[in-house]
N, C-alpha and C. Protein backbone atom coordinates (compact mmCIF):
# COMPACT_ATOMS: atom_id res chain seq x y z
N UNK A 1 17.98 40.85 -0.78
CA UNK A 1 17.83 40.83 0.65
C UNK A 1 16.60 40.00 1.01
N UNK A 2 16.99 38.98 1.87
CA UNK A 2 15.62 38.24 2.48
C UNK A 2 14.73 38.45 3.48
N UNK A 3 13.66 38.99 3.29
CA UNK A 3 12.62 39.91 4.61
C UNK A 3 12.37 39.07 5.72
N UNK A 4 12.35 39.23 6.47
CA UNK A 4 11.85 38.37 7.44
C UNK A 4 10.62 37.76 7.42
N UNK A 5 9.35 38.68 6.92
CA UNK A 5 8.23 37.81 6.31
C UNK A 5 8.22 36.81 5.47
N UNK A 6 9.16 36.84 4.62
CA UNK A 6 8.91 35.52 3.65
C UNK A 6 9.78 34.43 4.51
N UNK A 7 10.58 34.61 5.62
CA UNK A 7 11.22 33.07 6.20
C UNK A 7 9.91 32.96 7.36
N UNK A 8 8.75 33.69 7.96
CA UNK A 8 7.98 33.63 8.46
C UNK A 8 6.84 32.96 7.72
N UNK A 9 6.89 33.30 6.33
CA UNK A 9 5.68 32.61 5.37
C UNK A 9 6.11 31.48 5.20
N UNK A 10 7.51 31.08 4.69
CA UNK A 10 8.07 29.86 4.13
C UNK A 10 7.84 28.56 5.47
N UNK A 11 8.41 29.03 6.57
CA UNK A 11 8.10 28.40 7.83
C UNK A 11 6.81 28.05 8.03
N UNK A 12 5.64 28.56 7.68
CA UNK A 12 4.24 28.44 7.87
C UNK A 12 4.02 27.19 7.13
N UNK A 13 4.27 28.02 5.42
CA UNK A 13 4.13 26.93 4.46
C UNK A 13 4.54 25.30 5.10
N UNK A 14 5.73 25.45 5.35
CA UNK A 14 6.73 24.29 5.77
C UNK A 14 5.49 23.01 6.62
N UNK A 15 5.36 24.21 7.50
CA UNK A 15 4.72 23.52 8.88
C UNK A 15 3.21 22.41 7.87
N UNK A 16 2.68 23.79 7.09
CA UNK A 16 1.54 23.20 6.91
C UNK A 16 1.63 21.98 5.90
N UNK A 17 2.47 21.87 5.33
CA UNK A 17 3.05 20.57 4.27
C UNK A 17 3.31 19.57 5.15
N UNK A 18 4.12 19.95 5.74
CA UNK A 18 4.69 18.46 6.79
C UNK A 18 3.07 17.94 7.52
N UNK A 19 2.03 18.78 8.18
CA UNK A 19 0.67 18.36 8.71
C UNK A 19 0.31 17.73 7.26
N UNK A 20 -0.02 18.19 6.34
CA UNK A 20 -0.68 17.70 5.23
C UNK A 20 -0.23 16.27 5.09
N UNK A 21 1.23 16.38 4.95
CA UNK A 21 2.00 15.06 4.51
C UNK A 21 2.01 13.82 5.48
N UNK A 22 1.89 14.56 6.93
CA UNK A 22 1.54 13.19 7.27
C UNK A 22 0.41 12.63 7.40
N UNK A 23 -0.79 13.26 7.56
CA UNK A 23 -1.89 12.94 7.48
C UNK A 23 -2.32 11.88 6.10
N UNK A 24 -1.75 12.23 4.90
CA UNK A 24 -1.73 11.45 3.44
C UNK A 24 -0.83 10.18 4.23
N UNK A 25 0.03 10.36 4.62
CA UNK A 25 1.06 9.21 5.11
C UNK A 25 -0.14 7.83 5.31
N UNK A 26 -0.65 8.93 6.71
CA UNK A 26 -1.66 7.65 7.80
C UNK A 26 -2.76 6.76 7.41
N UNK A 27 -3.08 7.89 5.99
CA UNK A 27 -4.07 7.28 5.30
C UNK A 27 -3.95 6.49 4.53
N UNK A 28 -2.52 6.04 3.74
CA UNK A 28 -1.96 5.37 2.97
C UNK A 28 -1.29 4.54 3.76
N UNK A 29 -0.65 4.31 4.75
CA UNK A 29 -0.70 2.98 5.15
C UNK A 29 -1.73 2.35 6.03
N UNK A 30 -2.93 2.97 6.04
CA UNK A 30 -4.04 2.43 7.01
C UNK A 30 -4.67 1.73 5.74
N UNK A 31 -4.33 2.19 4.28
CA UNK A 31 -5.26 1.30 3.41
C UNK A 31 -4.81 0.09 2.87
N UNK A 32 -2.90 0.63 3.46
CA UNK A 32 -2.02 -0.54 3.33
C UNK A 32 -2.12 -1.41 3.87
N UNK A 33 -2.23 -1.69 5.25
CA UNK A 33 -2.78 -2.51 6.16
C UNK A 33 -4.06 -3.26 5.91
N UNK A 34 -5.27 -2.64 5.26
CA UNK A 34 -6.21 -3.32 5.46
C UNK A 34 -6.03 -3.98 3.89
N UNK A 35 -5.60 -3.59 2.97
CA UNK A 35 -5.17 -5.06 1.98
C UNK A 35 -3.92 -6.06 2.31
N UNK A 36 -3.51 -5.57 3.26
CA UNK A 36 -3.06 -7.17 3.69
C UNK A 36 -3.66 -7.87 5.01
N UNK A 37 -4.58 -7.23 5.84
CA UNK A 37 -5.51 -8.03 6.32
C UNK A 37 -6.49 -8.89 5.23
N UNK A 38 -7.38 -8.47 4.41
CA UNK A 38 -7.53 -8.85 3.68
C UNK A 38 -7.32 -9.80 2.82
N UNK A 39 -5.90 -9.68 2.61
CA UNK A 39 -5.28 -10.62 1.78
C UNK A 39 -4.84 -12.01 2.68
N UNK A 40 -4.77 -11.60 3.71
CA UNK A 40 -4.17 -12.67 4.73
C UNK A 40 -5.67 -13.26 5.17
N UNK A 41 -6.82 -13.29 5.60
CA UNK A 41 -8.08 -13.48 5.86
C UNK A 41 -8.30 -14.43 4.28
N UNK A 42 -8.58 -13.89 3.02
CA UNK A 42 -8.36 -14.59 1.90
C UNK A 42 -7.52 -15.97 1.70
N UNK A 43 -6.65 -15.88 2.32
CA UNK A 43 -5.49 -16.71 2.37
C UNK A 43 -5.91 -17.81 2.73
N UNK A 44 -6.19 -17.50 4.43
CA UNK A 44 -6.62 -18.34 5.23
C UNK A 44 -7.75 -19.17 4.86
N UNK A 45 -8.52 -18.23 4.04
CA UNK A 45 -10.12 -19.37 3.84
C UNK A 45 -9.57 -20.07 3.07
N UNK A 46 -9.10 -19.76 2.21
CA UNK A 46 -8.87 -20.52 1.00
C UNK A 46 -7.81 -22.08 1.23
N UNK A 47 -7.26 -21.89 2.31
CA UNK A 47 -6.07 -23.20 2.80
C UNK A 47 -7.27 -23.72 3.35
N UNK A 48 -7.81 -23.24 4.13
CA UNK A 48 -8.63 -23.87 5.47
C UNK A 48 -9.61 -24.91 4.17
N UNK A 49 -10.34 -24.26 3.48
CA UNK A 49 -11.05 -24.81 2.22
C UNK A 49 -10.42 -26.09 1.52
N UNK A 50 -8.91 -25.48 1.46
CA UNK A 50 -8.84 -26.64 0.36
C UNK A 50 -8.02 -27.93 1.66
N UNK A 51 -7.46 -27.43 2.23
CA UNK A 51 -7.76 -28.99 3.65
C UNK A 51 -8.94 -29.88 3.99
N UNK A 52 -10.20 -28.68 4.12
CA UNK A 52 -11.23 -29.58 4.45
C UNK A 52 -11.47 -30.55 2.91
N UNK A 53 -11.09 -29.92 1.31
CA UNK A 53 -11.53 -30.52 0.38
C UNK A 53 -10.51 -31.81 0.31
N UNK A 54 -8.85 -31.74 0.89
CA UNK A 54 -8.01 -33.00 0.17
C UNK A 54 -8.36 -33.93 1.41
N UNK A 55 -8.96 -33.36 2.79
CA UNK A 55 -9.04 -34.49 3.27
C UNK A 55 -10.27 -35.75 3.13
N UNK A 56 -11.30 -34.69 2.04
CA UNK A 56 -12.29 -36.16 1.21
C UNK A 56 -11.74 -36.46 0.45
N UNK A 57 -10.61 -36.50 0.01
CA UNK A 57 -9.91 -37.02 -1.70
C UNK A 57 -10.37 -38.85 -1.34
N UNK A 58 -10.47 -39.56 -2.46
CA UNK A 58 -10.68 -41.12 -1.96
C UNK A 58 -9.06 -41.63 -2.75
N UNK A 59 -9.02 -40.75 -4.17
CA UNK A 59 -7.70 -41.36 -4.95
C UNK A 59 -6.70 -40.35 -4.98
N UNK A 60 -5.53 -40.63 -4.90
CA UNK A 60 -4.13 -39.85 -5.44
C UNK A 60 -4.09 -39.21 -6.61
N UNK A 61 -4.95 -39.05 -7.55
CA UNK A 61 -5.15 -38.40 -8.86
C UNK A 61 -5.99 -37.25 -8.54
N UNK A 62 -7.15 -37.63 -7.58
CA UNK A 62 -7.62 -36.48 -7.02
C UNK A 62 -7.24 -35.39 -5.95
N UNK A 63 -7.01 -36.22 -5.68
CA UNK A 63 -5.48 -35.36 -4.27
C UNK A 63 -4.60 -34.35 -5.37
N UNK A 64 -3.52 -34.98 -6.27
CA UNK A 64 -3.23 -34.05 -7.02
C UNK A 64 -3.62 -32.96 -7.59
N UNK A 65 -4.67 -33.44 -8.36
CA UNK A 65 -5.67 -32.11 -8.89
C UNK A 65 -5.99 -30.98 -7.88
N UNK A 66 -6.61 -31.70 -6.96
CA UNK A 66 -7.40 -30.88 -5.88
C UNK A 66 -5.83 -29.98 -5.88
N UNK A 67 -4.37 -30.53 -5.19
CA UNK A 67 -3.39 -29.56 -5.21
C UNK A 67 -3.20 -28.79 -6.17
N UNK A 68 -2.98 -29.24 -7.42
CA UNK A 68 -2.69 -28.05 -8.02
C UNK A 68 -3.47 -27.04 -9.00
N UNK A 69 -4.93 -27.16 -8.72
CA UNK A 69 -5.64 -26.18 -8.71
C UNK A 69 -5.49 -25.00 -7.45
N UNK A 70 -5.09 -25.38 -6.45
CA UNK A 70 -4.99 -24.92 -5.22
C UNK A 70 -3.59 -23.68 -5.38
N UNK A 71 -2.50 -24.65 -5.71
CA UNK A 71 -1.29 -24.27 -6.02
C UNK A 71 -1.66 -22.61 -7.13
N UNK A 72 -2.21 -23.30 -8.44
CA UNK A 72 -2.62 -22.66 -9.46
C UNK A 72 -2.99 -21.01 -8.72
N UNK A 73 -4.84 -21.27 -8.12
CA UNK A 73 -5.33 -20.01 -7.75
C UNK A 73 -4.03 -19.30 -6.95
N UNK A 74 -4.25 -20.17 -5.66
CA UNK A 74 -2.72 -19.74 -4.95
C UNK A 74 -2.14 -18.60 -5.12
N UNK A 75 -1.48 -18.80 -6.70
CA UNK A 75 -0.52 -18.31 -6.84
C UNK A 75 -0.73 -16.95 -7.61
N UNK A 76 -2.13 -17.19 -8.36
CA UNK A 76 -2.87 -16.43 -9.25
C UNK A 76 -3.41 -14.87 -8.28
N UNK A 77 -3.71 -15.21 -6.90
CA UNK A 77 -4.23 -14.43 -6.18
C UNK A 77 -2.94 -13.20 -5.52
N UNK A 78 -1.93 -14.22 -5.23
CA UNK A 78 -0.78 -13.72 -4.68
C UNK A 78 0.13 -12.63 -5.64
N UNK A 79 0.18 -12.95 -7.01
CA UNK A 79 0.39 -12.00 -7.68
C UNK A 79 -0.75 -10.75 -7.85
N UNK A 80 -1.78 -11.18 -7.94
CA UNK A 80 -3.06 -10.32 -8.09
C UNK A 80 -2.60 -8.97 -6.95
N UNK A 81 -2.83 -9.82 -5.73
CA UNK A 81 -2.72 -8.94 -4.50
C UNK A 81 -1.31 -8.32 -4.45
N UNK A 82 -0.33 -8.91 -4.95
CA UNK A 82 0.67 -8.25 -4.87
C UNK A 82 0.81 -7.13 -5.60
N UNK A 83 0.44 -6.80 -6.89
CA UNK A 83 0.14 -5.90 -7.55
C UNK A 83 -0.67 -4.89 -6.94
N UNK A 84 -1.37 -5.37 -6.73
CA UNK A 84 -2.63 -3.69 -5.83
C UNK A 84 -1.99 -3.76 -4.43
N UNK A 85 -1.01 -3.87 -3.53
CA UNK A 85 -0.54 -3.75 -2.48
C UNK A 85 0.74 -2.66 -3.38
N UNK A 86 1.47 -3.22 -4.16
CA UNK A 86 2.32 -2.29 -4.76
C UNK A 86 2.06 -1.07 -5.13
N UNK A 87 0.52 -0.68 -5.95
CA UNK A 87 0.25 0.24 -6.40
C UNK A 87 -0.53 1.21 -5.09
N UNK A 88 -0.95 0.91 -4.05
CA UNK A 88 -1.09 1.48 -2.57
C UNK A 88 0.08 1.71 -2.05
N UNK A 89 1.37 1.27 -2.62
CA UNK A 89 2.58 1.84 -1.74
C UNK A 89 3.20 2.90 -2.76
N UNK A 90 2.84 2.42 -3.97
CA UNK A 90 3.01 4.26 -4.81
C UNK A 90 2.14 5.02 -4.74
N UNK A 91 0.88 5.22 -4.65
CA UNK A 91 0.68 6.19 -4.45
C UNK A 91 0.10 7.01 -3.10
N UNK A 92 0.91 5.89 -2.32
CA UNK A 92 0.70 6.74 -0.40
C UNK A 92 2.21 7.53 -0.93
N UNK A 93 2.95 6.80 -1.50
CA UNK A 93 4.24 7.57 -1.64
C UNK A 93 3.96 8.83 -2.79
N UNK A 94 3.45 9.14 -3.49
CA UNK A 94 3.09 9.90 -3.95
C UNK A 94 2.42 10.94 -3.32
N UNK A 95 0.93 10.65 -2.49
CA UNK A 95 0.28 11.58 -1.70
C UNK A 95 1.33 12.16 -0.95
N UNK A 96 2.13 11.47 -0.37
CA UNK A 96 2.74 11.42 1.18
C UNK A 96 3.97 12.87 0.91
N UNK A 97 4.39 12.97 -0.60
CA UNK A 97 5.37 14.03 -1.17
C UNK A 97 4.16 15.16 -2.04
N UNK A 98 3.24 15.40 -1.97
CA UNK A 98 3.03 15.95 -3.26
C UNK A 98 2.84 17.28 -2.14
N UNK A 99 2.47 17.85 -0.99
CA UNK A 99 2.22 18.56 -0.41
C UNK A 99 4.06 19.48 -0.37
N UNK A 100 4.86 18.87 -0.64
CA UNK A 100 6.30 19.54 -0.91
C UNK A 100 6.68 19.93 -2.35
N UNK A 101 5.74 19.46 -3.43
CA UNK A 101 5.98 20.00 -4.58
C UNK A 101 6.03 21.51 -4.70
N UNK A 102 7.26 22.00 -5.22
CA UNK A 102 7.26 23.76 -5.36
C UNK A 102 7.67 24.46 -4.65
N UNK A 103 7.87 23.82 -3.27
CA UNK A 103 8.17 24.52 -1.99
C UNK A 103 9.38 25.03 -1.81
N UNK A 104 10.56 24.57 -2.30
CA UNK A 104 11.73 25.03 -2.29
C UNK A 104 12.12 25.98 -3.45
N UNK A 105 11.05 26.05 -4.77
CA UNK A 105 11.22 27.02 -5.46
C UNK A 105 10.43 28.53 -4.95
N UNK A 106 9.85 28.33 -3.72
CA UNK A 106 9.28 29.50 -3.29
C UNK A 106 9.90 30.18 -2.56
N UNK A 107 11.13 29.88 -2.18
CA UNK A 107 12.12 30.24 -1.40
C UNK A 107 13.11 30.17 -1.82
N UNK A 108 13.54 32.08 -2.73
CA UNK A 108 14.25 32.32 -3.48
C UNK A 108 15.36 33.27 -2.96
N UNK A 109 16.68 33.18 -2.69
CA UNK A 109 16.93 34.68 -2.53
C UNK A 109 16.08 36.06 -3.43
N UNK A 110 16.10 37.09 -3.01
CA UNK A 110 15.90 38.21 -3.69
C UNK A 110 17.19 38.87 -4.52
N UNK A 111 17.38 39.37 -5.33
CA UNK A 111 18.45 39.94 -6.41
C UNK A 111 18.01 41.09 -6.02
């Protein structure tokens, strides 16, 4: 038989997981956000940089280089950042569930 206190406790519980969970949520994509401000600010210097550098190039050999060092970091950064943007979206997704771990095993019929 199920008491009415424990669907009164379970409901509490409930409530207070879902507050918990979103609060982890807000905080995990507010840190999400600011590595891709970040990353986008990064971005930007770094084009803006290498424009002001190809437009002193004097030869086409240097023009090249200058590109594909550019290309190179570029691309070096973009994976970089992509990786720690990934690992901020596991574990907001992680925080964002862990406040529901157990919860449905606490709410058992009685025998």
């Amino acid at each position: 038989m199920i008491k009415i206190e424990d669907i009164q406790n379970y409901g509490k519980q409930h409530l207070e997981s879902v507050t918990a969970s979103a609060t982890n949520l807000q905080s995990g994509v507010q840190a999400i956000a600011a590595a891709y401000g970040d990353y986008a600010k990064k971005s930007f210097e770094d084009t803006k940089s290498f424009v002001e550098q190809i437009s002193g190039v004097k030869s086409l050999d240097k023009a090249i280089e200058a590109q594909s060092e550019f290309v190179r970091s570029t691309y070096e950064t973009f994976v970089s950042e992509s990786q720690k943007i990934a690992g901020l979206y596991s574990d907001c997704a992680k925080q964002t569930f862990q406040p529901f771990e157990g919860l449905v095993g606490k709410f058992s019929p009685a025998q």
